[in-house]
Protein backbone atom coordinates (compact mmCIF):
# COMPACT_ATOMS: atom_id res chain seq x y z
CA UNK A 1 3.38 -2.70 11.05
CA UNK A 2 2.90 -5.16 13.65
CA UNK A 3 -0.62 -3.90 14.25
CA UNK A 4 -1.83 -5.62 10.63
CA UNK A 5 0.45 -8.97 10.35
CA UNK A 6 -1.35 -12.47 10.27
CA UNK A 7 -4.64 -10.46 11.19
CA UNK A 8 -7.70 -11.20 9.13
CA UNK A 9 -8.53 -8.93 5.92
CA UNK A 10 -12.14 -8.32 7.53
CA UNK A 11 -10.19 -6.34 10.54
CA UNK A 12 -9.21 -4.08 8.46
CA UNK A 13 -11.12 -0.60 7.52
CA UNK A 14 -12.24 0.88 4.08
CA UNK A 15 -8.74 2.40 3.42
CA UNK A 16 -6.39 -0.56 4.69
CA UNK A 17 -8.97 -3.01 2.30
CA UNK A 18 -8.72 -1.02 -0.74
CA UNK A 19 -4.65 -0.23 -0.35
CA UNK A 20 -4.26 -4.13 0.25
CA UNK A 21 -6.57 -5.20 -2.28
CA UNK A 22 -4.78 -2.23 -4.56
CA UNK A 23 -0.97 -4.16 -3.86
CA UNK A 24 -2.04 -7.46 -4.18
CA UNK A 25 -3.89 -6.72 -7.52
CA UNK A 26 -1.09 -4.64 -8.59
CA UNK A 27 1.17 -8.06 -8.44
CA UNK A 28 -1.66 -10.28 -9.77
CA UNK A 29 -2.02 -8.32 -12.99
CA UNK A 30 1.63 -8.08 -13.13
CA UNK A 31 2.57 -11.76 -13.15
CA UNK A 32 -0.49 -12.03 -15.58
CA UNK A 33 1.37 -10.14 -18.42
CA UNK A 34 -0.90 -7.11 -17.80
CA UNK A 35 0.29 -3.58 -17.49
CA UNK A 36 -0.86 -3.19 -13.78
CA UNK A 37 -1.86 0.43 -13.95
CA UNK A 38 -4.15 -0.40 -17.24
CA UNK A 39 -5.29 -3.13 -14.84
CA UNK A 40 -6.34 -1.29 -11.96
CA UNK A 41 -7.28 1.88 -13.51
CA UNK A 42 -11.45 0.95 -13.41
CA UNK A 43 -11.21 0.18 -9.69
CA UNK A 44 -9.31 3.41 -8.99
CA UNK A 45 -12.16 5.55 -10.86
CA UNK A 46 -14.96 3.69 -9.34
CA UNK A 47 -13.36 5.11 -5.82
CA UNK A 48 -12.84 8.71 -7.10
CA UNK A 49 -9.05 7.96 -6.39
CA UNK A 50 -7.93 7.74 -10.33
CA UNK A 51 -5.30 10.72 -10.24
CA UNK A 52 -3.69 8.54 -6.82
CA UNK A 53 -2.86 5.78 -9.88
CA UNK A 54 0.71 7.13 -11.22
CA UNK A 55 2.26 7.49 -7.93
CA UNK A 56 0.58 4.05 -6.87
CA UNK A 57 2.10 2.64 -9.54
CA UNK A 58 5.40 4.03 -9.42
CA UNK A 59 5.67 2.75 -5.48
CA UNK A 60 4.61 -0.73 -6.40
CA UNK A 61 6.89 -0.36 -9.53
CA UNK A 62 10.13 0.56 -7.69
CA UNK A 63 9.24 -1.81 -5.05
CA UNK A 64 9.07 -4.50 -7.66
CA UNK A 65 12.35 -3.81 -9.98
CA UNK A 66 14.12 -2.67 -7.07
CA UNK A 67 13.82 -3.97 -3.53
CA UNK A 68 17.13 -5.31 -1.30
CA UNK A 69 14.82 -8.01 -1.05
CA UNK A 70 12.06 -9.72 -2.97
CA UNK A 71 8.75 -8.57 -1.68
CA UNK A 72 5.77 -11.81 -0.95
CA UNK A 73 2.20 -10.21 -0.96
CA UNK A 74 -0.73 -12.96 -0.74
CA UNK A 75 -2.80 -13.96 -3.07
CA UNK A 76 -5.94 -11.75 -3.97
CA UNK A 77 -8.55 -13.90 -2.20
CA UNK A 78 -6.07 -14.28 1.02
CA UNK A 79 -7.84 -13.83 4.34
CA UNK A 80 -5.04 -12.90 6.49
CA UNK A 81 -2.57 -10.18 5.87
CA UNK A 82 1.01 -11.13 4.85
CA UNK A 83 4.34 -9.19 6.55
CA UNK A 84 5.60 -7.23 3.45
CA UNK A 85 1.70 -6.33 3.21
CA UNK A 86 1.78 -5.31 6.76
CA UNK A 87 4.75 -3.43 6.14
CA UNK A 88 3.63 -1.37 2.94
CA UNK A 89 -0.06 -1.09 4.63
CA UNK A 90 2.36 0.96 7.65
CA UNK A 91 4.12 2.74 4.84
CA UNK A 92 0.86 4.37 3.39
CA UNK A 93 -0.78 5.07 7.01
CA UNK A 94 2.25 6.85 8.04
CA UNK A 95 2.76 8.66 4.83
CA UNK A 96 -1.02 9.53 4.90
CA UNK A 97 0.26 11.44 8.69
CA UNK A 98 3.46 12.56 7.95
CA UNK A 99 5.71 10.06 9.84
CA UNK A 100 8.40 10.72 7.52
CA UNK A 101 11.40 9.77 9.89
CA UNK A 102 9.98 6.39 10.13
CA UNK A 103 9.09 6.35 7.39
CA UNK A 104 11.84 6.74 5.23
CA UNK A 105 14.02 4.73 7.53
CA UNK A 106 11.69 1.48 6.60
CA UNK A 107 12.12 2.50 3.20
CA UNK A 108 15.67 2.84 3.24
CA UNK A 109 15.82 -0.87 4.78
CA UNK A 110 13.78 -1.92 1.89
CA UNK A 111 15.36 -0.19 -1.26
CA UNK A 112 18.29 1.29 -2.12
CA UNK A 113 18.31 5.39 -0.57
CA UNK A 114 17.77 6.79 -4.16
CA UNK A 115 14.52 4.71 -4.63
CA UNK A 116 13.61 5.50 -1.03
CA UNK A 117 13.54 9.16 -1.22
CA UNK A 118 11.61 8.50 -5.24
CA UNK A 119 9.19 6.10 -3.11
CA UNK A 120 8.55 8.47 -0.26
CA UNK A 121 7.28 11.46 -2.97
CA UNK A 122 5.05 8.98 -4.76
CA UNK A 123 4.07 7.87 -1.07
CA UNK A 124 3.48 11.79 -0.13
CA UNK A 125 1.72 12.75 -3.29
CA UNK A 126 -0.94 9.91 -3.26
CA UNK A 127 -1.74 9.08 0.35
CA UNK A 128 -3.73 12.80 0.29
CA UNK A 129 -5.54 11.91 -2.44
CA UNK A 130 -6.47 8.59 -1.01
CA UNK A 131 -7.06 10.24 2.47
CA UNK A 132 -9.25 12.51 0.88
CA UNK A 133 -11.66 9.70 0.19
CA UNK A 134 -11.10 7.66 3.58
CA UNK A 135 -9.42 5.19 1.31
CA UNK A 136 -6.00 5.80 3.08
CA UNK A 137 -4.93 2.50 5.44
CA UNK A 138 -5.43 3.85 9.21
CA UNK A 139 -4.55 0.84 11.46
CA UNK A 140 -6.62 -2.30 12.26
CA UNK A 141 -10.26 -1.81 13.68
CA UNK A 142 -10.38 -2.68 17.82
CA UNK A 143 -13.04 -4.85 19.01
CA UNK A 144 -14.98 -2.00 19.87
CA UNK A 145 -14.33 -0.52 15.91
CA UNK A 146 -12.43 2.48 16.77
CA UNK A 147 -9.24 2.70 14.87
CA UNK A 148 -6.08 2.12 17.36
């Protein structure tokens, strides 16, 4: 997690871009009125990832309706990444390599154990299909663009 707070959006790789771009759209559309799936269902086909959508959804869902605390993701056009963003960007890349001990303890500090454990199979079923493409987040590019 700490690898991706306050760092700039252009740091980040293909995967990390598209999950954080993916959140923060998710919320945008959301506080717009907009069923956020419906919303970011074109984006999701242009990648190939379209049949990632449900479980995306349902994470960012259950995150939203049900988190010990409320969750602050930047704006869409903000250049630096935000904590909780930092945090759920960590939550994908270690779903996407089976870090589920860490995994699920995060979660559990986030949501309620039930949710966790509902989170962590939407988490395990999409970050494959995401990976597939490269469009899984992997960790923030070093100055010499390897991935840490």
């Amino acid at each position: 997690m700490y690898a991706f707070v306050d760092r700039p959006v252009t740091d980040l790789g293909n995967g990390d871009r598209f999950a954080l771009w993916a959140m923060r759209a998710w919320v945008y559309a959301l506080g717009e009125g907009r069923c956020p799936a419906r919303a970011l269902g074109p984006a999701f086909a242009q990648m190939g990832v379209s049949d990632a959508l449900a479980d995306f959804h349902a994470t960012m869902a259950i995150l939203n309706r049900q988190p010990r605390e409320k969750l602050a993701l930047a704006p869409l056009g903000d250049h630096h990444i935000a904590e909780d963003e930092a945090i759920l960007l960590a939550l994908w890349a270690a779903a996407a390599t089976g870090e589920k001990i860490g995994l699920q303890g995060t979660l559990k500090l986030m949501v309620d154990v039930c949710c966790a454990a509902t989170i962590w199979g939407t988490l395990e079923r999409a970050a494959p299909k995401l990976a597939a493409l490269d469009l899984i987040p992997s960790g923030v590019a070093t100055t010499e663009g390897n991935r840490p």
